[in-house]
Protein backbone atom coordinates (compact mmCIF):
# COMPACT_ATOMS: atom_id res chain seq x y z
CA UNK A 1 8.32 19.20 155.02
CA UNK A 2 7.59 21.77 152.30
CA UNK A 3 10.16 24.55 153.82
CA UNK A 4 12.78 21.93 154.35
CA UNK A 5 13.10 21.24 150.88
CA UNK A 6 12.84 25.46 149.89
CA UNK A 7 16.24 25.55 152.52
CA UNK A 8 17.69 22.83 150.58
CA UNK A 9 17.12 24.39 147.21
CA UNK A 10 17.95 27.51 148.08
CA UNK A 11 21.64 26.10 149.80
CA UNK A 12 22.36 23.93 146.14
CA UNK A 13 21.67 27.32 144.01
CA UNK A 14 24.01 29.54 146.36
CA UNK A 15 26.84 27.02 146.54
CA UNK A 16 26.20 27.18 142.30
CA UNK A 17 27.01 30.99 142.25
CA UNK A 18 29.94 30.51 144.69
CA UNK A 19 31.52 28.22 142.10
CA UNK A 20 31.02 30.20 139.26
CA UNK A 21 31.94 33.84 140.82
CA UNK A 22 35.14 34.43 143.10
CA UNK A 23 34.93 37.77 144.32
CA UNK A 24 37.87 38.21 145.84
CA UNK A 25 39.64 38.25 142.47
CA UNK A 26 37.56 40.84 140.85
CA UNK A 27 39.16 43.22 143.68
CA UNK A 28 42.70 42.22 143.24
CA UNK A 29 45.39 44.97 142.16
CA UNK A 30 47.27 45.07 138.82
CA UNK A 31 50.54 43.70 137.90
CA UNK A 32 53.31 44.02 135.43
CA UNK A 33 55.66 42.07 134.31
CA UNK A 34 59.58 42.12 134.60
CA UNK A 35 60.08 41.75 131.04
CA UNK A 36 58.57 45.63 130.18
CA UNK A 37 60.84 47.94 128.54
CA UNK A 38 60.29 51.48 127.23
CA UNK A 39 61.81 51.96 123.74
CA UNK A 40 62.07 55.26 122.75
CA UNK A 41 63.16 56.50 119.33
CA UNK A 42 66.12 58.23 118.47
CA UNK A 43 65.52 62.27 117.84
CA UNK A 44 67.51 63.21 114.58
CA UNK A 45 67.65 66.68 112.98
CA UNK A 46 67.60 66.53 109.13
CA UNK A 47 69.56 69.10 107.57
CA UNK A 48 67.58 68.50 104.28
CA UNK A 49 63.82 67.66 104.57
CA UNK A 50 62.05 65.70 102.00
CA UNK A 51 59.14 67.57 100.14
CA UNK A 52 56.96 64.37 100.90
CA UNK A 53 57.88 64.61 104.63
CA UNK A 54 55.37 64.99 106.63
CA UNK A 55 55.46 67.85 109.25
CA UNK A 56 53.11 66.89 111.70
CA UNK A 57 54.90 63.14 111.64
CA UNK A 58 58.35 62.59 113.11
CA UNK A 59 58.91 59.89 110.93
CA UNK A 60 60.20 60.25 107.15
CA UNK A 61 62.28 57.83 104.81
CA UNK A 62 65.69 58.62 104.86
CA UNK A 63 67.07 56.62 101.79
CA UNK A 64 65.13 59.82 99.88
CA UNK A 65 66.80 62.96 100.81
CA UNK A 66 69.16 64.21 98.55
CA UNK A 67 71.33 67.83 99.52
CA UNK A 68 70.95 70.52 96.96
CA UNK A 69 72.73 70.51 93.79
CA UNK A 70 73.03 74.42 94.07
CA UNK A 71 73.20 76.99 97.05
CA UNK A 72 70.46 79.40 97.09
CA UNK A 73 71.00 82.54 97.37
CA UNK A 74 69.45 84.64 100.64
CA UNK A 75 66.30 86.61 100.00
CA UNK A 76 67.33 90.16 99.94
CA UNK A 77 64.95 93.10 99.88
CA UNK A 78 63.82 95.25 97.06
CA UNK A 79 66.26 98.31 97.07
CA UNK A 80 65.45 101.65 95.63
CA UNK A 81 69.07 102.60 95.07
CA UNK A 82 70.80 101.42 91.54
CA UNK A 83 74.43 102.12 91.71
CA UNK A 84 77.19 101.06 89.37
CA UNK A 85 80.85 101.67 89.31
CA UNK A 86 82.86 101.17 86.23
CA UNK A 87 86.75 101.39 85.77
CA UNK A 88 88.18 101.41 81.98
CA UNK A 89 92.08 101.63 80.90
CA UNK A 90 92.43 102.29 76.92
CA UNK A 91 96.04 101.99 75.19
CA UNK A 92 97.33 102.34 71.84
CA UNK A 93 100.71 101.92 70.86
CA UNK A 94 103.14 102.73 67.71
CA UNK A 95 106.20 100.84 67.02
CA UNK A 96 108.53 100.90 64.03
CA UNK A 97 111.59 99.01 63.21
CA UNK A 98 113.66 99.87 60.52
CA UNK A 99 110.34 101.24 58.89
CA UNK A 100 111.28 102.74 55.27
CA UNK A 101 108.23 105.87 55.78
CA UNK A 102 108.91 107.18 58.96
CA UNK A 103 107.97 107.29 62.09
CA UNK A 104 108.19 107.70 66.08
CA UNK A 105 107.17 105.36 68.73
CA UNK A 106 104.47 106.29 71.17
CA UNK A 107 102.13 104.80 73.59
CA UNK A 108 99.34 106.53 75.17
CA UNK A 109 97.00 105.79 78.04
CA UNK A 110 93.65 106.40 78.97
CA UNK A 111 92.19 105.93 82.32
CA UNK A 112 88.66 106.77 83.23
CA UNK A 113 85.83 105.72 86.06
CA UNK A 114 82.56 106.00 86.65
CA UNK A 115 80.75 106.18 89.94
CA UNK A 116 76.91 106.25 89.82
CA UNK A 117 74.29 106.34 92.73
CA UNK A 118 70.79 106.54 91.60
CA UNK A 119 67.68 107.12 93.73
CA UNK A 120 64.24 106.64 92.39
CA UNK A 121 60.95 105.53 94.41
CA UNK A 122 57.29 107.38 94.12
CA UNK A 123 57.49 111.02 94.21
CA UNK A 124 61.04 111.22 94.91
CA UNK A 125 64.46 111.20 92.44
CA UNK A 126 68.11 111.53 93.06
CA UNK A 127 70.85 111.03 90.68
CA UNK A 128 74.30 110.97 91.60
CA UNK A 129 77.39 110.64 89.29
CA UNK A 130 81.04 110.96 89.20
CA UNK A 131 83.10 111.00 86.60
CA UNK A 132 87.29 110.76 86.48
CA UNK A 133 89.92 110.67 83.39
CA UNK A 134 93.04 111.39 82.81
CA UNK A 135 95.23 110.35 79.83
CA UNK A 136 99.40 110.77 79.08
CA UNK A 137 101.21 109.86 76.05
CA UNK A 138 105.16 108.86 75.89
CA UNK A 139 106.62 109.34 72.55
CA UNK A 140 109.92 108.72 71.31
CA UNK A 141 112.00 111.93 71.23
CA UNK A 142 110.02 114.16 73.62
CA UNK A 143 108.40 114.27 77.42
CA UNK A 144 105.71 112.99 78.38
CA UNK A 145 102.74 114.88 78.05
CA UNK A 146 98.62 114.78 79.45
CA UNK A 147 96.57 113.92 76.72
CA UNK A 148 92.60 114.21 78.74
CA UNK A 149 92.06 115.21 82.52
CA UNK A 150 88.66 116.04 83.97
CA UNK A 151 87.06 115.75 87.32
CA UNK A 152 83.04 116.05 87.08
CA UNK A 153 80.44 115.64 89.95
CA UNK A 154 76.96 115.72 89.08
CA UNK A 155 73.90 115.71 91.41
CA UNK A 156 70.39 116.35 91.17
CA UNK A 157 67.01 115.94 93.22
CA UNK A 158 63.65 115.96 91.82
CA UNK A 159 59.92 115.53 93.34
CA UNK A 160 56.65 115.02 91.34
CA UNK A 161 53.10 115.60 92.87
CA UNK A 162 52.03 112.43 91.73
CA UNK A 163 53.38 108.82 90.36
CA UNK A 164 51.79 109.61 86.37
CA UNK A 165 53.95 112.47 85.56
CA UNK A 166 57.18 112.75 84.45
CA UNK A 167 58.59 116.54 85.07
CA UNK A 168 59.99 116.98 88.31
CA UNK A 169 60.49 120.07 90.43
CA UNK A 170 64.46 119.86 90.69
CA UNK A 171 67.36 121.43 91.94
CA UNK A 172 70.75 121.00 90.19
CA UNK A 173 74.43 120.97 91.01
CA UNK A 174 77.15 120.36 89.02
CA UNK A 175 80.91 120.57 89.73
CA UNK A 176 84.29 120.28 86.91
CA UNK A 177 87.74 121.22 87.22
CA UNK A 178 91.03 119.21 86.74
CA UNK A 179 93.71 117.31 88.56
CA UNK A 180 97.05 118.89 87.53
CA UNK A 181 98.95 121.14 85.11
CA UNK A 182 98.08 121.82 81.70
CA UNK A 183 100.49 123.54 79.55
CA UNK A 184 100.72 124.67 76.23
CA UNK A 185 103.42 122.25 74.98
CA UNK A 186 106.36 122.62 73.87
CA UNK A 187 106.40 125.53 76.75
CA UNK A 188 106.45 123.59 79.91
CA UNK A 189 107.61 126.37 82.35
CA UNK A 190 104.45 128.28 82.06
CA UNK A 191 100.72 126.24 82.92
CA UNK A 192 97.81 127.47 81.60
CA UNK A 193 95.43 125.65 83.77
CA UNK A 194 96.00 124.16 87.11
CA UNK A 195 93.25 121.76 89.84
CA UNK A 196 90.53 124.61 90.20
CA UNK A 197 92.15 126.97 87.95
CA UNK A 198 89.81 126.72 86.39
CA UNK A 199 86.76 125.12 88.41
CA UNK A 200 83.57 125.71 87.52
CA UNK A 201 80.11 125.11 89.84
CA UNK A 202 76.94 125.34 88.84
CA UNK A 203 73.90 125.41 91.15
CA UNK A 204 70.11 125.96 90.41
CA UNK A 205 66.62 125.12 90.44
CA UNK A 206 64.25 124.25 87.65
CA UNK A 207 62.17 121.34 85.99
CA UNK A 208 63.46 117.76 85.08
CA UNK A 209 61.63 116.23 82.15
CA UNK A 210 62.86 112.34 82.91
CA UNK A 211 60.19 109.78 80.88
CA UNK A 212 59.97 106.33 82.93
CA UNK A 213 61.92 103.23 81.50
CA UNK A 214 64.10 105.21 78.98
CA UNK A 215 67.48 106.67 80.20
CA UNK A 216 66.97 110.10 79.22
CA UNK A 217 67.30 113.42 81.84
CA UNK A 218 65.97 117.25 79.97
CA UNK A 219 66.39 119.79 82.68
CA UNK A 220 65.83 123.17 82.41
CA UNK A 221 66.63 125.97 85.11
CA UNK A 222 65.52 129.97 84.54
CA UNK A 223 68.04 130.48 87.72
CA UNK A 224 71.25 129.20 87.33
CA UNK A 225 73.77 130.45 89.76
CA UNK A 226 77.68 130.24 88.07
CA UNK A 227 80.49 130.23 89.74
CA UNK A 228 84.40 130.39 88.19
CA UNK A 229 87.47 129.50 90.71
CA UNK A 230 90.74 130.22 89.49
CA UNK A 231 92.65 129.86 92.61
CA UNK A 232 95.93 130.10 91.07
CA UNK A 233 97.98 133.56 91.88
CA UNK A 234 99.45 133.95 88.58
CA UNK A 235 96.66 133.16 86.74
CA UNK A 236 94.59 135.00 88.54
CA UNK A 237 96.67 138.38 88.23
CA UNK A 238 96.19 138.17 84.14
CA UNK A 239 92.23 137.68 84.56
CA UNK A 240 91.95 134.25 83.24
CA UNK A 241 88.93 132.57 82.59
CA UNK A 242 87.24 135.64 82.86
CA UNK A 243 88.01 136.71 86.28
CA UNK A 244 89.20 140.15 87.45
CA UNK A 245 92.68 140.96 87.80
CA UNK A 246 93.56 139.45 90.96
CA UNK A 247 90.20 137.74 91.92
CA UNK A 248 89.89 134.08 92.27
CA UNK A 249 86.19 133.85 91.64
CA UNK A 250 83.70 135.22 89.20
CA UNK A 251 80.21 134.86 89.96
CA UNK A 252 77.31 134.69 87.03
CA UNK A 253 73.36 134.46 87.20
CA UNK A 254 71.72 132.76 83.94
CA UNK A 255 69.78 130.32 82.57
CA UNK A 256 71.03 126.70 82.09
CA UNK A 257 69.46 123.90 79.65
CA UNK A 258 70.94 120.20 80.76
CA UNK A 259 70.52 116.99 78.33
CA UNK A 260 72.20 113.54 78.89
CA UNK A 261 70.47 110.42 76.98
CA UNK A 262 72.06 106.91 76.83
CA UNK A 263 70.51 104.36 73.38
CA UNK A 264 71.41 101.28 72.02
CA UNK A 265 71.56 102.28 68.72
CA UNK A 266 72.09 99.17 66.99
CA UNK A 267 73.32 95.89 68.88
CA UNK A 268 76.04 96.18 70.97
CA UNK A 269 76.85 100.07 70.09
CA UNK A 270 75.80 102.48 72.71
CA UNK A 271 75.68 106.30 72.39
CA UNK A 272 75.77 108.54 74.82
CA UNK A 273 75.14 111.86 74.57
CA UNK A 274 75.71 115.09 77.02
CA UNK A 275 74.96 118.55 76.60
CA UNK A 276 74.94 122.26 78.43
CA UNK A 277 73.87 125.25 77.95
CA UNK A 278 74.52 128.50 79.88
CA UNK A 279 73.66 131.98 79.11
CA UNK A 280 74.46 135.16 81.35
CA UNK A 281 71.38 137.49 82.03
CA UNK A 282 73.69 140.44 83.49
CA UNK A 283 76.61 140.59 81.23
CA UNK A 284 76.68 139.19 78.19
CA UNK A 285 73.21 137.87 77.98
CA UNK A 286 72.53 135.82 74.79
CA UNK A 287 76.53 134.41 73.98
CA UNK A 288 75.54 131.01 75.01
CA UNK A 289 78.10 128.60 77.01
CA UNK A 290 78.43 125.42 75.19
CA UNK A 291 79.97 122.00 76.84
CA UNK A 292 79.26 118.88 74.55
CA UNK A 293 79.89 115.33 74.72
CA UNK A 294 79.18 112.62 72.47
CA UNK A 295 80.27 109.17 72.29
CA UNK A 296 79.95 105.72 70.81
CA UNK A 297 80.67 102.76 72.89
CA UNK A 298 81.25 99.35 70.70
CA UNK A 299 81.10 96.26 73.37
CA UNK A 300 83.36 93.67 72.11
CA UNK A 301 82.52 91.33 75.48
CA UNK A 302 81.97 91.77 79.21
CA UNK A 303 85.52 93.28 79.67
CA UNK A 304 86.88 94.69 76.32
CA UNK A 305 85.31 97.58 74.74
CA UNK A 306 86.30 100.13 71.63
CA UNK A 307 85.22 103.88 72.38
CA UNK A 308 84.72 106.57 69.64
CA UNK A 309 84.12 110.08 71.58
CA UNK A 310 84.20 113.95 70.70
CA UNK A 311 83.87 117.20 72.92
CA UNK A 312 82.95 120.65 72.14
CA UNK A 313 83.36 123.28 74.39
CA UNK A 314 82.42 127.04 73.36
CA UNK A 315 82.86 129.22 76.65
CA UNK A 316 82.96 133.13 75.95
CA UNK A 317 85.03 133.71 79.08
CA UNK A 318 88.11 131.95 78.01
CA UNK A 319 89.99 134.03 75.31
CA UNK A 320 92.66 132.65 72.86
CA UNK A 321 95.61 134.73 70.64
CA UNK A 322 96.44 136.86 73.57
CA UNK A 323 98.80 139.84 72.32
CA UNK A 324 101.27 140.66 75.31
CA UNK A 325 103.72 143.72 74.92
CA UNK A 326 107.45 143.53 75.90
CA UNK A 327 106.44 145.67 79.20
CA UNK A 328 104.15 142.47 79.99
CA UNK A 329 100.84 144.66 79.60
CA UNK A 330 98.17 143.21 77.70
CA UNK A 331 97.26 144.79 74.28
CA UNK A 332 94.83 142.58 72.89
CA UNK A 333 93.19 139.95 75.12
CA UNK A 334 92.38 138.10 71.97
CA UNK A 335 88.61 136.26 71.19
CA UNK A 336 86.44 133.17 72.35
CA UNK A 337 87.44 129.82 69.75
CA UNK A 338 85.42 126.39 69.57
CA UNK A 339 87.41 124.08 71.09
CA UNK A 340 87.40 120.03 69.62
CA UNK A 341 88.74 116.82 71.05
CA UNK A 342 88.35 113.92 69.46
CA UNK A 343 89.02 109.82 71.16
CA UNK A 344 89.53 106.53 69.82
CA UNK A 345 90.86 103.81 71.73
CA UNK A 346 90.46 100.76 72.00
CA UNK A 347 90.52 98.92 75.86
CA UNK A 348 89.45 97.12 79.12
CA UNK A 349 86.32 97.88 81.21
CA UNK A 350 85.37 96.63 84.84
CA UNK A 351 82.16 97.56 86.08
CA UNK A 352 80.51 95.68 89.49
């Protein structure tokens, strides 16, 4: 009787789990439903990011980016090289009408530019320069006639042993001559000077004394090769520029003392200031070669400019009052004389 009713429990409490539990279901596979869609969001590029944009987030609020006012400009890398070029055209004109005193009208012209290509980085320095002018003036009742011409080319190279000092081991080179005719006017038959009649080089090594921050260049060189071109025939056969008779160079060993400084003297005035010095040790050692520039620029603006200049040029070589007898031989090759120039205009200037 007793393990009749255990059976009978036992049945009732597994017929309990049964209803409670299906196990079937617990084995069943997933499903989805037919409704499911993927959205995916629209990849666009900003061509302006927001500075509150976050970079690791794909997401930032449009309605905030604004372009830029201003285009900024590409990084470019420190350069060692500072290089200018500058172009200038001075006139001045005279006119008279019916003028009770007197006078002609004339209108001269004076055309100059600059190229300079400076080097300058540790140890090492290199400074390049070239200078053109030339100048005419046109005045009523005679030809036209060259008021300035010069070509100049200027190079030197220094090294230091070390970044404190300033005086440089340097060698020098320095180039002038002209770019057409000169003549001593009225006589226009006859030149006196002609492009490298005379052209003078000068080449050498010395010391450069060039302070940092301050645009001033002292160099001084015991050994100073010079050499004089006159490659002109005629000028050449009367020994011009202190060549011999029929040469067309004349070749000197001396020493040389070189000085350019550049100051803004007072606001808006700059002076510049160029001298050399050249003495012969074979020849004619203590005459000393003098070339001189000074001048005074007055900046109006960025583009117009007033220019007060003077150059004095002492060269033993070139003689003046020659004495020539009617055979043509020369009787007195005459003496050395200071020679002046003084400028004043008043003009444009272009430099980039």
């Amino acid at each position: 009787m007793r393990l009749i009713c255990f059976i009978a429990v036992l049945l009732s409490a597994l017929s309990a789990v049964n209803a409670q539990v299906n196990l079937s279901r617990v084995f069943d596979t997933d499903t989805t439903s037919n409704d499911f869609q993927v959205v995916r969001i629209k990849e666009v590029k900003l061509k302006y990011v927001t500075r509150a944009a976050k970079r690791t987030d794909p997401r930032t609020i449009l309605n905030r980016v604004k372009p830029l006012s201003k285009k900024y400009k590409r990084f470019v890398p420190t350069s060692f090289w500072d290089k200018k070029n500058e172009f200038g055209l001075n006139i001045n004109e005279v006119a008279f009408v019916n003028w009770n005193a007197g006078g002609d009208n004339s209108v001269s012209a004076l055309a100059n530019a600059s190229f300079t290509r400076n080097y300058k980085f540790r140890y090492l320095n290199w400074n390049n320069e070239l200078r053109l002018r030339y100048g005419l003036n046109a005045q009523e009742g005679r030809q036209l006639r060259k008021t300035d011409d010069q070509i100049r080319i200027s190079s030197t190279i220094g090294f230091r042993k070390d970044t404190i000092t300033n005086w440089y081991f340097s060698v020098k080179a320095n180039f002038n001559t002209q770019f057409s005719n000169g003549f001593k006017y009225p006589n226009r038959t006859t030149p006196i000077s002609r492009f490298m009649s005379p052209g003078y080089l000068f080449l050498g090594v010395g010391t450069s004394y060039i302070p940092e921050g301050k645009k001033f260049n002292l160099y001084i060189s015991p050994i100073t090769q010079k050499a004089t071109f006159v490659t002109d025939e005629n000028l050449s056969n009367q020994g011009a520029f202190g060549v011999e008779e029929g040469e067309h160079v004349f070749m000197e060993l001396g020493f040389l003392i070189t000085n350019t400084w550049e100051k803004e003297i007072i606001k808006n005035v700059i002076m510049s200031h160029r001298v050399n010095l050249y003495t012969d040790y074979l020849i004619s050692f203590g005459n000393i070669d003098v070339d001189w520039e000074m001048n005074f620029n007055l900046k109006v603006n960025k583009h117009i400019n007033a220019n007060i200049g003077t150059h004095l040029i002492y060269d033993d070589d070139i003689k003046f009052d020659e004495v020539v007898a009617d055979d043509g031989t020369v009787t007195d090759p005459g003496i050395p004389r200071i020679q002046f120039k003084q400028l004043l205009g008043v003009g444009l200037t272009y430099a980039f």
